[in-house]
C-alpha atoms as a PDB file:
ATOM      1  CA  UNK A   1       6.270   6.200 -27.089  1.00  0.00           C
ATOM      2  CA  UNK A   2       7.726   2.937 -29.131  1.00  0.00           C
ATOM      3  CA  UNK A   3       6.496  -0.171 -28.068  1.00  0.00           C
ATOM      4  CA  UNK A   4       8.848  -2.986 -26.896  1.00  0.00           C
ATOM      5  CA  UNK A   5       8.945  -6.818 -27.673  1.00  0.00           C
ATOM      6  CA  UNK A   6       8.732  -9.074 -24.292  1.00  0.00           C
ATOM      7  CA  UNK A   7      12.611  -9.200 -24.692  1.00  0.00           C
ATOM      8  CA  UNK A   8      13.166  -5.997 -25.075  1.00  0.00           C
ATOM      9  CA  UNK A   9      11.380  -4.995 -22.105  1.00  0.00           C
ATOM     10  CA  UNK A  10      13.629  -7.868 -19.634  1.00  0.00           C
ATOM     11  CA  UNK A  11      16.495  -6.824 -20.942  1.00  0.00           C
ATOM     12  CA  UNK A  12      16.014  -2.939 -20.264  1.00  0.00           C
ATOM     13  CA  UNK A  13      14.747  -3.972 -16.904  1.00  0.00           C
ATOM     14  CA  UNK A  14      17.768  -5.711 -16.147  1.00  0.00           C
ATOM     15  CA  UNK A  15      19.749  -2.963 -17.590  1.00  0.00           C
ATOM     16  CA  UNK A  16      17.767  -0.184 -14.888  1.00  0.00           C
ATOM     17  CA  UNK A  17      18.357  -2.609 -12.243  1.00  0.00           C
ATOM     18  CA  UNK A  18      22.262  -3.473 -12.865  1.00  0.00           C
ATOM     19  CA  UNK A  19      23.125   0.354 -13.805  1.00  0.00           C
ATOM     20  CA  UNK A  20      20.900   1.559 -10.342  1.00  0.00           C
ATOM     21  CA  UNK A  21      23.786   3.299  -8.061  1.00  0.00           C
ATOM     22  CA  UNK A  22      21.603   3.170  -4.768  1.00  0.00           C
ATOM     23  CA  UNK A  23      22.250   0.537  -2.863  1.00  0.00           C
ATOM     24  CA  UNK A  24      19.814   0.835   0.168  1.00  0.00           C
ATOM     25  CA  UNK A  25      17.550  -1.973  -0.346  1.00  0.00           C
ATOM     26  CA  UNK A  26      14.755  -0.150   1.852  1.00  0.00           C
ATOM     27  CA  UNK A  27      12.001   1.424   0.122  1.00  0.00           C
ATOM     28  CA  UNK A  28      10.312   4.252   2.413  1.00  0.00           C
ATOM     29  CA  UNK A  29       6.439   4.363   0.628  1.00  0.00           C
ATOM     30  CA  UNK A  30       5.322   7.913   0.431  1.00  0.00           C
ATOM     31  CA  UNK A  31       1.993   7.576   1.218  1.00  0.00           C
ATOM     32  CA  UNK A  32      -0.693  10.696  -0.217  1.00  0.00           C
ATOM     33  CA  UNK A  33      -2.897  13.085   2.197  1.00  0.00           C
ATOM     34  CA  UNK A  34      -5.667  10.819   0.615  1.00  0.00           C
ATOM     35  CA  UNK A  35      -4.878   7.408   0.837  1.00  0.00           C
ATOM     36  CA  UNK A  36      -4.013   4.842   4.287  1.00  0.00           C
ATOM     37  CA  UNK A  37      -1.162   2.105   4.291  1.00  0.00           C
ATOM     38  CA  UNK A  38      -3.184  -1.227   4.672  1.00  0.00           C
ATOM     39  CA  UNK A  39      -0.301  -3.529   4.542  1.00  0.00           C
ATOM     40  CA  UNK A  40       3.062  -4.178   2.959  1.00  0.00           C
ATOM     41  CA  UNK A  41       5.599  -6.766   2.342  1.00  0.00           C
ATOM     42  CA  UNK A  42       9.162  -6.823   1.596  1.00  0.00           C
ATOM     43  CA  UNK A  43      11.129  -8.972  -0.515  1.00  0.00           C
ATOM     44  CA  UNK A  44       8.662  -9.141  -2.637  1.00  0.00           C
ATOM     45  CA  UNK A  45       8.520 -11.139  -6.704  1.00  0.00           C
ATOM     46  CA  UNK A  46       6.481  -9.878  -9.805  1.00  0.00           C
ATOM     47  CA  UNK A  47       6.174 -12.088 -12.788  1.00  0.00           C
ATOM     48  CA  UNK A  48       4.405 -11.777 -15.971  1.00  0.00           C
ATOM     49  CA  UNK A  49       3.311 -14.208 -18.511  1.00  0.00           C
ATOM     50  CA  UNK A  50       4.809 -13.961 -21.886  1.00  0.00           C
ATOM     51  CA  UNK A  51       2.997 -15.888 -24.334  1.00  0.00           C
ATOM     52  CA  UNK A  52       4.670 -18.191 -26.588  1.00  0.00           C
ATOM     53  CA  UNK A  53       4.588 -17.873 -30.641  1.00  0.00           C
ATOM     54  CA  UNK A  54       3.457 -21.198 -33.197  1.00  0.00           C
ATOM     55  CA  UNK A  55       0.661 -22.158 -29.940  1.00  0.00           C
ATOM     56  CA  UNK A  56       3.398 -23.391 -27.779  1.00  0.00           C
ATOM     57  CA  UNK A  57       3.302 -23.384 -23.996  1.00  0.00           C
ATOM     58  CA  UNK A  58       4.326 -19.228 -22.715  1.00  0.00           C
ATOM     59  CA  UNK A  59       6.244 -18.932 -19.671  1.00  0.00           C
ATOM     60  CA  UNK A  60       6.540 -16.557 -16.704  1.00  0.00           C
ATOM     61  CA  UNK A  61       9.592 -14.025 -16.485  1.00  0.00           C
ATOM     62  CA  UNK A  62      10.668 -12.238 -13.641  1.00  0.00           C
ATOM     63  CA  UNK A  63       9.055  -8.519 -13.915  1.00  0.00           C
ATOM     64  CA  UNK A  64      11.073  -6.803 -10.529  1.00  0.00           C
ATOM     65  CA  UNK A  65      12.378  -7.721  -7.206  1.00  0.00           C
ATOM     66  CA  UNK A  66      10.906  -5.198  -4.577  1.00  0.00           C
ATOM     67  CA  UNK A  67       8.019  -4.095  -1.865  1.00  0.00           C
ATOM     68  CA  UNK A  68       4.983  -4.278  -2.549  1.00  0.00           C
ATOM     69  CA  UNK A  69       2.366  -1.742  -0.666  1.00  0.00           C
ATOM     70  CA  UNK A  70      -1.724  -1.897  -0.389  1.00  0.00           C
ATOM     71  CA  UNK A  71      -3.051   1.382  -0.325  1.00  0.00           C
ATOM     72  CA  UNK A  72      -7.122   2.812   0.457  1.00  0.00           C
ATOM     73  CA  UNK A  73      -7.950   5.636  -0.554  1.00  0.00           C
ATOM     74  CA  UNK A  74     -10.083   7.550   2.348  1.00  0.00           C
ATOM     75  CA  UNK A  75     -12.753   9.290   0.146  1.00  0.00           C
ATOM     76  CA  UNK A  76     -13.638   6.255  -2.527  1.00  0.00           C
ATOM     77  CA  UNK A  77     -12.328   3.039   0.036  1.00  0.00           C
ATOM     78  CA  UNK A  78     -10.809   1.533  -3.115  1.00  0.00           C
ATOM     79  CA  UNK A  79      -7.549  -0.548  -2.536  1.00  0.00           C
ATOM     80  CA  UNK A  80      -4.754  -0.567  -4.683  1.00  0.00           C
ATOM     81  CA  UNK A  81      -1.268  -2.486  -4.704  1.00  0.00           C
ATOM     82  CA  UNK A  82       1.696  -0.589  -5.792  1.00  0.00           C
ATOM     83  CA  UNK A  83       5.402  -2.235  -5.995  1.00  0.00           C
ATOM     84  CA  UNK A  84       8.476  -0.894  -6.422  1.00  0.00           C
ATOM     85  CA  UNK A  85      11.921  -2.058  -7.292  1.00  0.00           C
ATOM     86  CA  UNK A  86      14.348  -2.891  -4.661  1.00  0.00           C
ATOM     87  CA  UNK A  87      17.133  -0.958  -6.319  1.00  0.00           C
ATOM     88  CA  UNK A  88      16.367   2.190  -8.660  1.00  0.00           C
ATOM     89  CA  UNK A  89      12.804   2.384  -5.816  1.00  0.00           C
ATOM     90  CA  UNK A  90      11.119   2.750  -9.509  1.00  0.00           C
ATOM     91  CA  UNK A  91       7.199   1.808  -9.835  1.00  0.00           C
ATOM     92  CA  UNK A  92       6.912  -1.450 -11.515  1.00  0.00           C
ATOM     93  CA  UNK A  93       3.103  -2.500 -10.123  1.00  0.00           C
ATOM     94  CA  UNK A  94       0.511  -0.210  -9.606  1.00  0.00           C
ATOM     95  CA  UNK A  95      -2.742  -2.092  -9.920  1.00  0.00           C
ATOM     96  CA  UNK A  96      -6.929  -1.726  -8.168  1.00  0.00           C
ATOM     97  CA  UNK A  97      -7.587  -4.541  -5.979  1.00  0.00           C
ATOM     98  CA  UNK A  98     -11.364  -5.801  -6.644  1.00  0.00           C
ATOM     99  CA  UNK A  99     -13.527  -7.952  -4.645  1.00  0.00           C
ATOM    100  CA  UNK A 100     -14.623  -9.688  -7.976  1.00  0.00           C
ATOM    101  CA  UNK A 101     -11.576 -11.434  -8.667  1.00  0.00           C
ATOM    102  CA  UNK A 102     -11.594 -14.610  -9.064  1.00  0.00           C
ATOM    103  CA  UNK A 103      -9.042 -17.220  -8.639  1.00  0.00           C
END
């Protein structure tokens, strides 16, 4: 697996998402035998912080465009948020909720 500079990464992103020849905008969440749809919302924005070089102030670049789902899972109760892109329905967030986060 090669690893891929911030760049890199945005523009094969935007390469999946201008290529993608589905064009329902919908994304129908298969939910698992062992896990409950908590909530979703649609129309939803992921960004990540890239980090500047030379200690320069980083900035946040759009990730994906898509819905974004919270799933619990019935045996452990642990929540997790899982997002996928509007176009090419491909996973782009897929991350444990804790109650220790803080803000």
């Amino acid at each position: 697996l090669e690893s891929l500079s911030a760049d890199e990464m945005a523009d094969e992103e935007k390469r999946e998402e201008e290529g993608a020849d589905v064009q329902d905008t919908t994304v129908v969440h298969h939910i698992p035998d062992d896990e409950e749809l908590l909530f979703t919302a649609s129309r939803s924005k992921l960004y990540r912080y890239v980090k500047a070089e030379g200690g320069e102030t980083g900035e946040w670049k759009e990730r994906g465009v898509g819905e974004v789902a919270f799933l619990r899972y019935k045996d452990s109760g642990k929540v997790h948020a899982v997002m996928r892109r509007e176009k090419t329905h491909k996973v782009c967030m897929n991350h444990f909720v804790s109650k220790n986060i803080n803000f």
